[in-house]
Protein backbone atom coordinates (compact mmCIF):
# COMPACT_ATOMS: atom_id res chain seq x y z
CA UNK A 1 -15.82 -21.28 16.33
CA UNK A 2 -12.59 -23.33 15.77
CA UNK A 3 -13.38 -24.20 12.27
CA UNK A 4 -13.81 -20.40 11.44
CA UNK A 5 -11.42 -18.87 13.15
CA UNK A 6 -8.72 -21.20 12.08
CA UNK A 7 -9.68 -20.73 8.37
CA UNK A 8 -9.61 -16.62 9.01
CA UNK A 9 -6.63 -17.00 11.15
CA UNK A 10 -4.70 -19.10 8.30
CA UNK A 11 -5.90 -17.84 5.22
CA UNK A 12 -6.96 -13.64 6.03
CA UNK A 13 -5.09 -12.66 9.24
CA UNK A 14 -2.81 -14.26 11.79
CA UNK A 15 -4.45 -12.71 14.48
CA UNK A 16 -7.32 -14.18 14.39
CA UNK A 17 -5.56 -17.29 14.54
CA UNK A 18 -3.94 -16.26 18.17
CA UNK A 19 -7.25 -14.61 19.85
CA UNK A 20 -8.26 -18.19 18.88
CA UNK A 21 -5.36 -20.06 20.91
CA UNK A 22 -6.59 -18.05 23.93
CA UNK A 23 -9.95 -18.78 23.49
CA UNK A 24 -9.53 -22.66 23.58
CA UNK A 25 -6.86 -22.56 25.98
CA UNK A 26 -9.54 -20.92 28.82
CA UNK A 27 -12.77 -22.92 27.56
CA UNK A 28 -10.00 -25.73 28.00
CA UNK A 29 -8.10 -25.48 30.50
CA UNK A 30 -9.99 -23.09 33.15
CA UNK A 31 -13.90 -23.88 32.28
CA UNK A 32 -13.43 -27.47 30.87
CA UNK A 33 -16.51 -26.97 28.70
CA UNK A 34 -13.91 -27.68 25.89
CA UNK A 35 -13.77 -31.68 24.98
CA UNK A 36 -9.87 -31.83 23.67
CA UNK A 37 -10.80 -34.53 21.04
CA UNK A 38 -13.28 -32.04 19.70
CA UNK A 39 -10.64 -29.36 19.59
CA UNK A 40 -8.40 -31.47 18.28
CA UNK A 41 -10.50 -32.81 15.79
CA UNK A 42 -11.88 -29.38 14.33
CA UNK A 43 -8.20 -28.02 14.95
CA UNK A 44 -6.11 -30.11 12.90
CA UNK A 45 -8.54 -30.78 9.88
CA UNK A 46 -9.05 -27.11 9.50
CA UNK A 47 -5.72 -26.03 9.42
CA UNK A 48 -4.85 -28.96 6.98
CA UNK A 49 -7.69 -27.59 4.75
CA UNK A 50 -6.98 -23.83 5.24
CA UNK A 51 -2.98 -24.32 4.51
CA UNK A 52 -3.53 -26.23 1.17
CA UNK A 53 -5.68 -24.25 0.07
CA UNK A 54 -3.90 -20.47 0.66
CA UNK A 55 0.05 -22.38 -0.09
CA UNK A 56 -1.50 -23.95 -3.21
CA UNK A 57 -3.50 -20.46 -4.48
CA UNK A 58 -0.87 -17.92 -3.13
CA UNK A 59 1.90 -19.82 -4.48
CA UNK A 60 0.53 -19.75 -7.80
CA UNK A 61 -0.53 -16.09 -7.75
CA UNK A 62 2.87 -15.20 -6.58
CA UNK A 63 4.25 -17.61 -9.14
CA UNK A 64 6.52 -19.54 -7.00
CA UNK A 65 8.27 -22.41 -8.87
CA UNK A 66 7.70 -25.14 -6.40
CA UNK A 67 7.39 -27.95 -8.54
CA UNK A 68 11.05 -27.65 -9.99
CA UNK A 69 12.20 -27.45 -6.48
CA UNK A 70 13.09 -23.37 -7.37
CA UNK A 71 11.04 -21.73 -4.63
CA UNK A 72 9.63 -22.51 -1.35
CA UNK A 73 5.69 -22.58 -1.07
CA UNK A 74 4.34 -19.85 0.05
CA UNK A 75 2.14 -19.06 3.23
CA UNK A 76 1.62 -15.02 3.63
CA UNK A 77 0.16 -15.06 6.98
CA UNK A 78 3.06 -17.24 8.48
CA UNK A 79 5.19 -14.61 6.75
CA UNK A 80 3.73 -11.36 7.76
CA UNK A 81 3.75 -13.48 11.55
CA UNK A 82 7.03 -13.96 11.15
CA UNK A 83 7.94 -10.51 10.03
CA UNK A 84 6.26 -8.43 12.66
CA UNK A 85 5.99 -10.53 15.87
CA UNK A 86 9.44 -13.07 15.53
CA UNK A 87 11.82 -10.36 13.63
CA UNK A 88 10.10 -7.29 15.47
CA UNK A 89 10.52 -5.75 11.92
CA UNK A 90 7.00 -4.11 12.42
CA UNK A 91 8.29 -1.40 14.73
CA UNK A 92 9.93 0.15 11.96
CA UNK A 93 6.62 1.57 10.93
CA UNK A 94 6.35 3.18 14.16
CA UNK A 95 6.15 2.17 18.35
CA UNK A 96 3.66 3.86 20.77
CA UNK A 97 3.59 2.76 24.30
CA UNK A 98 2.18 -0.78 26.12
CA UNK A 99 -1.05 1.31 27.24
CA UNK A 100 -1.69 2.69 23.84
CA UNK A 101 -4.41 -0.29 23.06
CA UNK A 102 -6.42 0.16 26.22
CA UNK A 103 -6.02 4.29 26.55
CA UNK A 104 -6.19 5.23 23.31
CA UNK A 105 -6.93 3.23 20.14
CA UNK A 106 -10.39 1.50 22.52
CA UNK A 107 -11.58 4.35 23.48
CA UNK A 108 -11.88 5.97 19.69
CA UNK A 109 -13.24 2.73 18.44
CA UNK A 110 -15.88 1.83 21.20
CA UNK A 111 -16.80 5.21 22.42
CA UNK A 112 -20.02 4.94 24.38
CA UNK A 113 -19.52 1.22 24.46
CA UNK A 114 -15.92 1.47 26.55
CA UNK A 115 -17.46 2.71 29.61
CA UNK A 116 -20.37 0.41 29.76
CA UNK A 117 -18.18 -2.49 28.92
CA UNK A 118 -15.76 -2.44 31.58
CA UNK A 119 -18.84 -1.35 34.15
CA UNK A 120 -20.26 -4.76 32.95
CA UNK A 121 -16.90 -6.73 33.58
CA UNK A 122 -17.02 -5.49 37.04
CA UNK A 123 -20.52 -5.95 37.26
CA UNK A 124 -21.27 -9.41 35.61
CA UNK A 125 -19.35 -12.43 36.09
CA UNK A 126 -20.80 -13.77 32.43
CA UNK A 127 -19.34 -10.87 30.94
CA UNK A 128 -16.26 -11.50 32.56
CA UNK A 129 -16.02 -14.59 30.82
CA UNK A 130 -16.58 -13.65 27.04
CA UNK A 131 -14.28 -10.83 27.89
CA UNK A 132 -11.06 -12.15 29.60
CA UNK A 133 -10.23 -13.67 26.04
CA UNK A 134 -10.48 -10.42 24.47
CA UNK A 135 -8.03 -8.30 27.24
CA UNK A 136 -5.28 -11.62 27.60
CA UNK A 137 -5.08 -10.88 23.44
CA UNK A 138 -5.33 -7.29 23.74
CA UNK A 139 -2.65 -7.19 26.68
CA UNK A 140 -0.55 -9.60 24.33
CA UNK A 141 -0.30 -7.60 21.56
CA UNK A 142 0.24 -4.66 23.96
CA UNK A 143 4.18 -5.93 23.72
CA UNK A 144 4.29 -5.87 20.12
CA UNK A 145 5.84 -1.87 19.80
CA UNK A 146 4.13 -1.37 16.89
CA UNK A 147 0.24 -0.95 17.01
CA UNK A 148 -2.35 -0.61 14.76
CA UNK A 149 -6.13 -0.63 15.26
CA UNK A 150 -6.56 -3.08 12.68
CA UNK A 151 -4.64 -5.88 14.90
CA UNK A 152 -7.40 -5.79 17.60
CA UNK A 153 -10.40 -5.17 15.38
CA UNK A 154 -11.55 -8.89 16.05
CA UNK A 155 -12.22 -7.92 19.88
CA UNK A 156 -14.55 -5.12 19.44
CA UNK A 157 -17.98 -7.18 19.19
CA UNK A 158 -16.80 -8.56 22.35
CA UNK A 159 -16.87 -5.19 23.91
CA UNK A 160 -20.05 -4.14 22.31
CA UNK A 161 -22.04 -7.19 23.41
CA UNK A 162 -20.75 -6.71 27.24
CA UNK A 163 -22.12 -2.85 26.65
CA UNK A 164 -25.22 -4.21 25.43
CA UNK A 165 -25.58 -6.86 28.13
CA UNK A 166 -24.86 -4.08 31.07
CA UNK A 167 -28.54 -1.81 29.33
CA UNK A 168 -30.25 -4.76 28.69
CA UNK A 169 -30.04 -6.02 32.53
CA UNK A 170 -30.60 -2.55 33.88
CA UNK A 171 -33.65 -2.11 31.98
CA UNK A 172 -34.64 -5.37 33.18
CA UNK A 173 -33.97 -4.97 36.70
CA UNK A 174 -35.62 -1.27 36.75
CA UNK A 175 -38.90 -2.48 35.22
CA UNK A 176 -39.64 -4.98 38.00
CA UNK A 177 -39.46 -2.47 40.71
CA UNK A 178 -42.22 -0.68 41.70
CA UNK A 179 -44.03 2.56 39.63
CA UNK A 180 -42.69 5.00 41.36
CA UNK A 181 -39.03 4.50 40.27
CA UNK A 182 -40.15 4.27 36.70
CA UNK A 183 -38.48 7.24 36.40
CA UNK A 184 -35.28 6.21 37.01
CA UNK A 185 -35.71 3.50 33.89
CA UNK A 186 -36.55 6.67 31.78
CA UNK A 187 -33.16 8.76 32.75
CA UNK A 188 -31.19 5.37 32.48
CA UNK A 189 -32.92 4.87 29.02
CA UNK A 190 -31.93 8.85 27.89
CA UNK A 191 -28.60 8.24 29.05
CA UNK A 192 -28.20 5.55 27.34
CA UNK A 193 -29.90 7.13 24.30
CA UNK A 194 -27.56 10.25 24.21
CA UNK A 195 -24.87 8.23 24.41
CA UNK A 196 -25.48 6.34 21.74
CA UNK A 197 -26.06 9.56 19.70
CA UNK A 198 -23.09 11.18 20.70
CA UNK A 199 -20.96 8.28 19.67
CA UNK A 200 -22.77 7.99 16.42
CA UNK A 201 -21.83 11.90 16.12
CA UNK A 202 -18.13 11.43 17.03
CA UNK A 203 -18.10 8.22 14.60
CA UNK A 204 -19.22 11.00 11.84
CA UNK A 205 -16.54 13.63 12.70
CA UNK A 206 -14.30 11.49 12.95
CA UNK A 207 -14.81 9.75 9.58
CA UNK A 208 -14.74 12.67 7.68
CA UNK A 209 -11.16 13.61 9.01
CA UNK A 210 -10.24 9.80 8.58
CA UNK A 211 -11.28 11.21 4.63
CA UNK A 212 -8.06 13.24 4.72
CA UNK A 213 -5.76 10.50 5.88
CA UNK A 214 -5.41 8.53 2.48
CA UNK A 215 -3.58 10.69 0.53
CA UNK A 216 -2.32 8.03 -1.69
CA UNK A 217 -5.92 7.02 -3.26
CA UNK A 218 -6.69 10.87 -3.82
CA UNK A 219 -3.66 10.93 -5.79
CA UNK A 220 -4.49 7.98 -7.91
CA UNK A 221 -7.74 8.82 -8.50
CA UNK A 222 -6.17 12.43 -9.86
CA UNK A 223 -3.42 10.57 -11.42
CA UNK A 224 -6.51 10.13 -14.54
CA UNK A 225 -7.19 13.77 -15.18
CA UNK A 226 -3.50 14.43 -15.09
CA UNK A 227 -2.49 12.14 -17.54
CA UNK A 228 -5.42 12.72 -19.83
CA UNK A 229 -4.68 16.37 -20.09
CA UNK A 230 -0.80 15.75 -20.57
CA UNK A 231 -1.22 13.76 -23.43
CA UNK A 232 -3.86 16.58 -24.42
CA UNK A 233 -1.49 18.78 -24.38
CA UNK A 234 1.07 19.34 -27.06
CA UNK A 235 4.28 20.86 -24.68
CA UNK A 236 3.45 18.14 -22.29
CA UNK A 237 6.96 16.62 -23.01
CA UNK A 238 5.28 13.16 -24.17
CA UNK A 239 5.83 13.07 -28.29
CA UNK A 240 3.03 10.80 -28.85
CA UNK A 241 0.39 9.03 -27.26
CA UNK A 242 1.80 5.59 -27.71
CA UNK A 243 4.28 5.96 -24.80
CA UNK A 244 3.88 3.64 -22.10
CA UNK A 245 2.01 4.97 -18.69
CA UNK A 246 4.06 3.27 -16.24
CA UNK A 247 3.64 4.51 -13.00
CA UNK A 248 5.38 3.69 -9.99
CA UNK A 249 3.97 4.24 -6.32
CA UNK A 250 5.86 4.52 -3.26
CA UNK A 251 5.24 2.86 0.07
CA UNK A 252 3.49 5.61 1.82
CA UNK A 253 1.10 5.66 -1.30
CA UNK A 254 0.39 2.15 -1.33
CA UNK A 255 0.18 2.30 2.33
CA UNK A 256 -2.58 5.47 2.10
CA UNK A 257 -5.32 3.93 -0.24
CA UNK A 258 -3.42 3.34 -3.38
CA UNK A 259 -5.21 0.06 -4.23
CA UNK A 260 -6.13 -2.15 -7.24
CA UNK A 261 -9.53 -0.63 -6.58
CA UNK A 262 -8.42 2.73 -8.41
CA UNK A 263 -6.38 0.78 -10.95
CA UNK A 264 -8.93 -0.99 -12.80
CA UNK A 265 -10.69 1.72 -14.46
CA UNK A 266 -7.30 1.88 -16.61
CA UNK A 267 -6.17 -1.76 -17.27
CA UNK A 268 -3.79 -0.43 -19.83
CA UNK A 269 -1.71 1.51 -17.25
CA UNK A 270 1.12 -0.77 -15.07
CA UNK A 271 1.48 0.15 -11.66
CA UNK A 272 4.36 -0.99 -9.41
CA UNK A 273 5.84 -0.37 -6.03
CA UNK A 274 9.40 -1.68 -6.08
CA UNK A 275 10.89 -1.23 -2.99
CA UNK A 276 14.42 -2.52 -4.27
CA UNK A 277 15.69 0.60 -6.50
CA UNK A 278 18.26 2.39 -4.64
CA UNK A 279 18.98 5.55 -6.98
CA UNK A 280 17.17 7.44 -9.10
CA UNK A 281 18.81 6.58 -11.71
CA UNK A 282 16.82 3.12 -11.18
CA UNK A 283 13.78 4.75 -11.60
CA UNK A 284 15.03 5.59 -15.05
CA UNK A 285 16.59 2.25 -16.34
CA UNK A 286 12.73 0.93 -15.36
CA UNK A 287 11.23 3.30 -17.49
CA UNK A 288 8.33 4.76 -15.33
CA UNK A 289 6.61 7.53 -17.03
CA UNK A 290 4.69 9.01 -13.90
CA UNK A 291 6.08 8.54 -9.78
CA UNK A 292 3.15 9.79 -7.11
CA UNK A 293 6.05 9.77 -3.76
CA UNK A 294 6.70 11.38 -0.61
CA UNK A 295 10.02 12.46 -1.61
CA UNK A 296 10.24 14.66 -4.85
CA UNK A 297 13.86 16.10 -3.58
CA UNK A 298 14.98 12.54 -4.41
CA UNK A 299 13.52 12.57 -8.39
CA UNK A 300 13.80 16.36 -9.06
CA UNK A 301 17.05 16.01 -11.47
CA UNK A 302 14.36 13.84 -14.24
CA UNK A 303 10.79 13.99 -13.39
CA UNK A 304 9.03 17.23 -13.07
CA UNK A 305 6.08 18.30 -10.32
CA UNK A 306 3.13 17.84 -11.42
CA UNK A 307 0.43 17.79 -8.46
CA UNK A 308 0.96 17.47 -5.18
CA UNK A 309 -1.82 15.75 -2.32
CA UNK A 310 -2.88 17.01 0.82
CA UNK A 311 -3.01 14.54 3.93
CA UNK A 312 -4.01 15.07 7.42
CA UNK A 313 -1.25 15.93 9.50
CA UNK A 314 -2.79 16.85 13.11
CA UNK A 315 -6.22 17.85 14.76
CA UNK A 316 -5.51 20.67 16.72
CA UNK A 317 -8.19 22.04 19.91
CA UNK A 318 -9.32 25.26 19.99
CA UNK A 319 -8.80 27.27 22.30
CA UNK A 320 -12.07 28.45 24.03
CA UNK A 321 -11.21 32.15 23.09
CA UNK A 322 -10.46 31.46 19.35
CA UNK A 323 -13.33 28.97 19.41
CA UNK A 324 -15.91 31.42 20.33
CA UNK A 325 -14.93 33.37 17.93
CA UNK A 326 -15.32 31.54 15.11
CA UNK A 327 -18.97 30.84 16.13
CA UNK A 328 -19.51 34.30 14.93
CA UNK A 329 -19.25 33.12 11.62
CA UNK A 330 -21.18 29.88 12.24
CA UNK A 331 -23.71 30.52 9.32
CA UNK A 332 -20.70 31.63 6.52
CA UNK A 333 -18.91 28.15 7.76
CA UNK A 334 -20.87 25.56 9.83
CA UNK A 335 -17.60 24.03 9.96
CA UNK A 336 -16.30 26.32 13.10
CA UNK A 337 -18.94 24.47 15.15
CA UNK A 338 -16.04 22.00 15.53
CA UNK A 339 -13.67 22.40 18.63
CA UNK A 340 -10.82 21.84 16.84
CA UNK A 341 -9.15 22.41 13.48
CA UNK A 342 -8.28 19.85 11.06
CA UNK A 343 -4.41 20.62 10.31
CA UNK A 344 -3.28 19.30 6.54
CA UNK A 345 -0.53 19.39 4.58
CA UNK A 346 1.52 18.12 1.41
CA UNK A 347 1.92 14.22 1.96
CA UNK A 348 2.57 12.77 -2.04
CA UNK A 349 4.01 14.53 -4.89
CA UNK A 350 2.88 13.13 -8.19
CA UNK A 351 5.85 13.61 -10.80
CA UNK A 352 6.10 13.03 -14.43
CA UNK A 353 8.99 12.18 -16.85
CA UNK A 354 9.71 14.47 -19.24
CA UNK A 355 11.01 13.71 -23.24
CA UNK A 356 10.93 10.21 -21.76
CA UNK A 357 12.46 8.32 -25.15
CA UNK A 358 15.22 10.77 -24.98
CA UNK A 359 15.82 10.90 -20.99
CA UNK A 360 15.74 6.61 -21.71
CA UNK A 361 17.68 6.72 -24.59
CA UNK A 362 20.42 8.77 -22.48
CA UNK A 363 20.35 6.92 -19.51
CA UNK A 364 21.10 3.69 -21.79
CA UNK A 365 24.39 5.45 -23.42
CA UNK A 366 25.72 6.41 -19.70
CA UNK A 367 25.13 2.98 -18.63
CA UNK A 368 26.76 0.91 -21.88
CA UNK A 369 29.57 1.92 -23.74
CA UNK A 370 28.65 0.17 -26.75
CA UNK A 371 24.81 0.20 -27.89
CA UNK A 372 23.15 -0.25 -30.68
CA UNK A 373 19.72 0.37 -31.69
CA UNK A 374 18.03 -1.98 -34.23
CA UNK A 375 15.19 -3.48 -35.98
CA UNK A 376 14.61 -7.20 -35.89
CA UNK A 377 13.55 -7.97 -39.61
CA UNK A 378 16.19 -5.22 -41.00
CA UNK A 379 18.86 -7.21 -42.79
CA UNK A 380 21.40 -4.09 -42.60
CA UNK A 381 20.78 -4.25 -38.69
CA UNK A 382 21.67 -8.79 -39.15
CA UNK A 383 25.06 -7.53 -41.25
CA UNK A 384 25.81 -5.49 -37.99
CA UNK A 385 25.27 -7.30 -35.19
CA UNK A 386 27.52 -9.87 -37.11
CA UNK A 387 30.45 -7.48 -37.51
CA UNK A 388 30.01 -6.53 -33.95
CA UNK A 389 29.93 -9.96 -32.82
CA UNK A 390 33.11 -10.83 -34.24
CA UNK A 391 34.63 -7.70 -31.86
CA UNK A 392 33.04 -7.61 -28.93
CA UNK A 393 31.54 -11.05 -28.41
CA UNK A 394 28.21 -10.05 -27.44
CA UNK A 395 29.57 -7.75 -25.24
CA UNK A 396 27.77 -4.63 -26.22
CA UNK A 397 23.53 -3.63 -25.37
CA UNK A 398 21.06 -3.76 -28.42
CA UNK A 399 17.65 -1.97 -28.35
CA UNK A 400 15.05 -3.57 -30.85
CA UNK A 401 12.84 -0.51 -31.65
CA UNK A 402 10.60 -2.48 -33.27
CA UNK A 403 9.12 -4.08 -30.44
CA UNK A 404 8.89 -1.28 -28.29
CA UNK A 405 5.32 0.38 -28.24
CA UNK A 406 6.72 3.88 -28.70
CA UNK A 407 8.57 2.77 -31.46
CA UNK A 408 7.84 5.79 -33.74
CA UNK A 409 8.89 8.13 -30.73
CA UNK A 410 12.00 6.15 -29.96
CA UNK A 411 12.75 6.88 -33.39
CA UNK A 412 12.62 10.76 -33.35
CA UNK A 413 14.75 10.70 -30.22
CA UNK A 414 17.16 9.02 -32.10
CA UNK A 415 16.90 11.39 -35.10
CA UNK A 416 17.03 14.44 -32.79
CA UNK A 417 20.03 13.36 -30.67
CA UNK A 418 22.25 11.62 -33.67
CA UNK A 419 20.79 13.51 -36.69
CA UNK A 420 19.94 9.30 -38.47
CA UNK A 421 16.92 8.73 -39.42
CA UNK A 422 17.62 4.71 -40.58
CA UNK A 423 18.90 1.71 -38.21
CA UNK A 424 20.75 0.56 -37.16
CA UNK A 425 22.62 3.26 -35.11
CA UNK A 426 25.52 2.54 -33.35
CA UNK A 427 26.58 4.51 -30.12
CA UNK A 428 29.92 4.58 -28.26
CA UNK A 429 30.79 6.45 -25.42
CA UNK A 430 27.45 8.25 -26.34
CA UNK A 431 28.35 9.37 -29.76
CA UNK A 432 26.28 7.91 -32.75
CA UNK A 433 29.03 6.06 -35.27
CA UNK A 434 27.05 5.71 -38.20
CA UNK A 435 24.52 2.40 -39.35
CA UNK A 436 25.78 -0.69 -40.86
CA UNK A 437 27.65 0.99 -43.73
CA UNK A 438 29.60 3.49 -41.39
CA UNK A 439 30.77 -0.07 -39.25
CA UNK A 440 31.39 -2.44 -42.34
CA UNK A 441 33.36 0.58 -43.88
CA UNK A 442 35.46 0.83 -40.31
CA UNK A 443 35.90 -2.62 -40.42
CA UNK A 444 37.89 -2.51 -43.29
CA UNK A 445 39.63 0.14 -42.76
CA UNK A 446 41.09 -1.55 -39.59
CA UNK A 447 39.73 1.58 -37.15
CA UNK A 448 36.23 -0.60 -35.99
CA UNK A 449 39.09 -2.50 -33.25
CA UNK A 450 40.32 0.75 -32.24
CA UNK A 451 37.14 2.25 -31.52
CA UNK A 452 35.09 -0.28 -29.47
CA UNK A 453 35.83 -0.25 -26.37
CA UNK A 454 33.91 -3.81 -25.72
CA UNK A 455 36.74 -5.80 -27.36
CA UNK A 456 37.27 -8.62 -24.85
């Protein structure tokens, strides 16, 4: 138990690690069937094993330069620890109340197994035992504000056993008696039958409007059809295949089943989630060709609406008036046998760039007074960057076309907003100047100075 719950605890999820403090601490302290050299033993040597190995393999996945001394080594349990129970930084994702644990999340996740469970604690003083761990870890992370079901996963066995334990005595208990109150076993055993069936019912329903709530993988998964019919399509706004598909996901995407799992069918495709732009313009200068976001107000000025997902919003009850209406039309929708209605609306916009090379190409002349677009092996682009040089000292932005994938498109941006169809091309203040001819022939006239505003 140590040894496993102090690898999951270190290496998967904190909280493991804490429901396993508790444990010890009572089989400890309280029913001394704990030797401390043993926990001691298993303690240490597991979390020496369990933090080399996730510091050494996270560090280099996350490419942390610790042997130059450049970066600290990296632990993302301790971190995400750190983050959401130390800072409190997790309640900006939302708070519900100290109760919400035992009232609310338990209840949905246990069903038929709640009732008997707690029945049992009263009942059973070995249930009591396995379970006092579980509701000391359950009550602790009751004062986190910020819940999630996910954070008390770990406990429900627990429950489920003590459910278990509670039938399983009955049973036993009712079958010694005498014939006549074999009866009683039989209701007990339907009760607990129905139960079970009823929960396994409610676990259905309840998955299937769960389906709704993940917005950002049914956007992803779209994402495929849209971009295959875009580049399909000849007044999609992309001018040739070769451009980039750089897509860019926001946190409720990510957060909403946007995973690796519906990235890999398209290894060709980059995906990010940046959290650090702060203007659209950002979104620009990285040159995504796609956004799926929850805020297409924000992006409207460059990227166009292209799809938009639905995501559950509320479940709603029925009133019993409206509800027995609907069962009129039970056999046109089976779905009105549900008490409730399943409320959904818009939750992620997916958006695409449009003329991309040319919405990149101006964004780059806003940003840099000076730019010039070039070729790496052209010798007339060399002759330029050397009369440039000499005036603004490397002070000015140069775009190699050449080793852009879109190269050919670059190009007939650059032909359709200067009218030059060689390099280089020399912008300032967003006005094409001419190619290395045009500046050599400034040069000597003495006018190159005047122009550039980059002298330094």
């Amino acid at each position: 138990m140590i040894r496993d719950l102090t690898i999951a605890g270190i290496i998967f999820r904190f909280e493991a690690g804490i429901l396993l403090v508790i444990l010890v601490t009572l089989e400890w302290l309280v029913y001394r069937t704990l030797p401390f050299k043993s926990m001691v033993v298993h303690g240490i040597s597991s979390v020496l094993v369990s933090l080399a190995l996730t510091v050494s393999v996270d560090s280099y996945f996350w490419q942390r330069d610790i042997f130059h001394g450049n970066d600290l080594p990296l632990w993302p349990e301790g971190m995400v620890f750190y983050f959401n129970a130390i800072l409190n930084k997790s309640s900006e994702w939302g708070t519900l109340p100290f109760y919400s644990y035992f009232l609310s999340f338990l209840p949905r996740l246990l069903l038929i197994s709640y009732p008997l469970a707690l029945i049992a604690f009263v009942k059973d003083g070995r249930v009591r035992r396995i379970m006092n761990p579980v509701l000391i870890y359950i009550g602790l992370f009751s004062l986190v504000p910020h819940k999630e079901w996910r954070f008390i996963i770990y406990t429900l066995p627990v429950f489920t056993a003590a459910a278990a334990s509670l039938l399983g005595n009955g049973f036993s208990v009712l079958a010694r008696r005498r014939p006549t109150l074999q009866w009683k076993t039989l209701i007990v055993m339907l009760v607990a039958i129905g139960g079970i069936l009823i929960s396994f019912a409610c676990s259905l329903v309840m998955l299937w409007i769960s389906m709704k709530n993940y917005p950002g993988g049914h956007a992803l998964h779209r994402l495929d059809d849209i971009i295959t019919n875009n580049k399909k399509n000849k007044n999609s706004g992309f001018i040739d295949s070769a451009t980039p598909v750089s897509i860019h996901m926001d946190v409720l995407t990510t957060m909403t089943g946007a995973s690796r799992f519906g990235q890999v069918a398209h290894p060709e495709w980059t995906f990010h989630k940046n959290e650090t732009h702060t203007s659209p313009n950002d979104y620009i200068e990285a040159e995504y060709t796609y956004l799926i976001t929850s805020d297409p107000a924000y992006h409207h000025q460059q990227f166009q609406l292209v799809d938009q997902t639905m995501g559950l919003e509320t479940v709603k009850l029925k009133s019993p008036r409206i509800y027995l209406d609907h069962l009129k039309n039970f056999i046109n929708d089976p779905q009105v046998l549900l008490p409730f209605d399943i409320i959904v609306q818009p939750k992620l916009y997916t958006m695409k760039l449009m003329n991309p090379q040319t919405t990149w190409i101006q964004h780059t002349l806003r940003k840099y007074p000076v730019v010039l677009y070039s070729k790496t092996y052209c010798p007339f682009c060399r002759r330029a960057k050397q009369v440039l040089d000499q005036y603004c000292k490397n002070n000015y932005y140069i775009v190699e076309v050449d080793q852009r994938k879109d190269q050919l498109a670059m190009k007939q941006s650059l032909i359709d907003l200067s009218g030059r169809r060689t390099f280089p091309n020399l912008f300032v203040d967003g006005q094409s100047i001419g190619g290395s001819d045009e500046i050599v022939r400034l040069e000597k006239l003495g006018k190159l100075s005047e122009l550039l505003p980059c002298i330094s």
